[in-house]
Protein backbone atom coordinates (compact mmCIF):
# COMPACT_ATOMS: atom_id res chain seq x y z
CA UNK A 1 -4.44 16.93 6.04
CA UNK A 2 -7.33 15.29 4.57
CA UNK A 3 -8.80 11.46 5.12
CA UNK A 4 -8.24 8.75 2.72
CA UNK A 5 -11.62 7.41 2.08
CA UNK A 6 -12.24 9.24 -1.75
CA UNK A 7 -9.64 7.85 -4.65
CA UNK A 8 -9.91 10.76 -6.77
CA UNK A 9 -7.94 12.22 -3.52
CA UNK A 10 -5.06 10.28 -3.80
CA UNK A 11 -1.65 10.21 -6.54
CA UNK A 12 1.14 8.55 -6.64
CA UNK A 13 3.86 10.61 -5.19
CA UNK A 14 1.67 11.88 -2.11
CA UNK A 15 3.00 11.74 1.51
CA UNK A 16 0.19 9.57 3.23
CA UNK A 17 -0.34 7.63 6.85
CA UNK A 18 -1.90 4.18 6.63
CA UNK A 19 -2.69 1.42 8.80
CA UNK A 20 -1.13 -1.84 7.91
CA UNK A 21 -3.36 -5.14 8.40
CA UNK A 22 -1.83 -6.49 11.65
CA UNK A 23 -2.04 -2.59 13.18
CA UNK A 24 -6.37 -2.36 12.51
CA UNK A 25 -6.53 -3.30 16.44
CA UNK A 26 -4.21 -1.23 17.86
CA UNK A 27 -4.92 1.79 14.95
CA UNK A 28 -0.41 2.83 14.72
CA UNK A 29 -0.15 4.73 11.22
CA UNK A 30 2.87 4.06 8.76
CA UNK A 31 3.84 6.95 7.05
CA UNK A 32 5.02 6.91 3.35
CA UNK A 33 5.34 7.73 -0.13
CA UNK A 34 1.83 6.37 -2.46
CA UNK A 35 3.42 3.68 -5.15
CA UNK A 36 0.08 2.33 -6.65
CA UNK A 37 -3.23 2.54 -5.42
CA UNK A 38 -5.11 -0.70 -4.96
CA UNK A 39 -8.82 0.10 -4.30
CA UNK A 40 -10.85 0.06 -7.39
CA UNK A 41 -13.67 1.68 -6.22
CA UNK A 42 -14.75 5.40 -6.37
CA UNK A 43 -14.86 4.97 -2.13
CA UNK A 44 -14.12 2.97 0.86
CA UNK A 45 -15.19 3.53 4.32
CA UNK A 46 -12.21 2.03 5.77
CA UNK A 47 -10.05 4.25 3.56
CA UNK A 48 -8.36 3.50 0.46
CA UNK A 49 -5.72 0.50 0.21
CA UNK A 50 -2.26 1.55 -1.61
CA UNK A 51 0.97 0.27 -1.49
CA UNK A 52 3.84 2.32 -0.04
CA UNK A 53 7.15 3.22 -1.89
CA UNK A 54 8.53 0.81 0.71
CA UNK A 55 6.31 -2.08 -0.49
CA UNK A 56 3.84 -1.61 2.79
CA UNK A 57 0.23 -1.96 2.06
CA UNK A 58 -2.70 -0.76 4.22
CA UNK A 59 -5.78 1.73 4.25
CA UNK A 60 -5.09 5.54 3.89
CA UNK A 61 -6.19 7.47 6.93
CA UNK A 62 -4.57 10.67 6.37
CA UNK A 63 -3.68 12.15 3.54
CA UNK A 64 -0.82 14.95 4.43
CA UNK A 65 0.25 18.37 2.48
């Protein structure tokens, strides 16, 4: 299990916890299935933004297997 703040560390097809947009305050992780990945950028400090298989968007945290 890795963190989520490097896209070159993320695929499609990876299992991954994020934190939706209404859960930053509270920090509860959404587990899924990476769709697309959002972020442009090489980095982001608050993790990388991809959308679920479900159609859930938030930042990666943890990046699993």
């Amino acid at each position: 299990m890795t963190g989520g703040t490097k896209r070159a560390d993320i695929l499609a097809g990876l299992k991954v916890s994020i934190v939706l947009k209404q859960d930053q305050k509270t920090g509860k992780v959404t587990e899924g299935i990476v769709r697309d990945i959002m972020t442009k950028s090489a980095t982001h400090p608050h993790g990388i933004k991809v959308r679920l298989g479900n159609g859930l968007v938030g930042r990666v945290k943890t990046i699993h297997g």
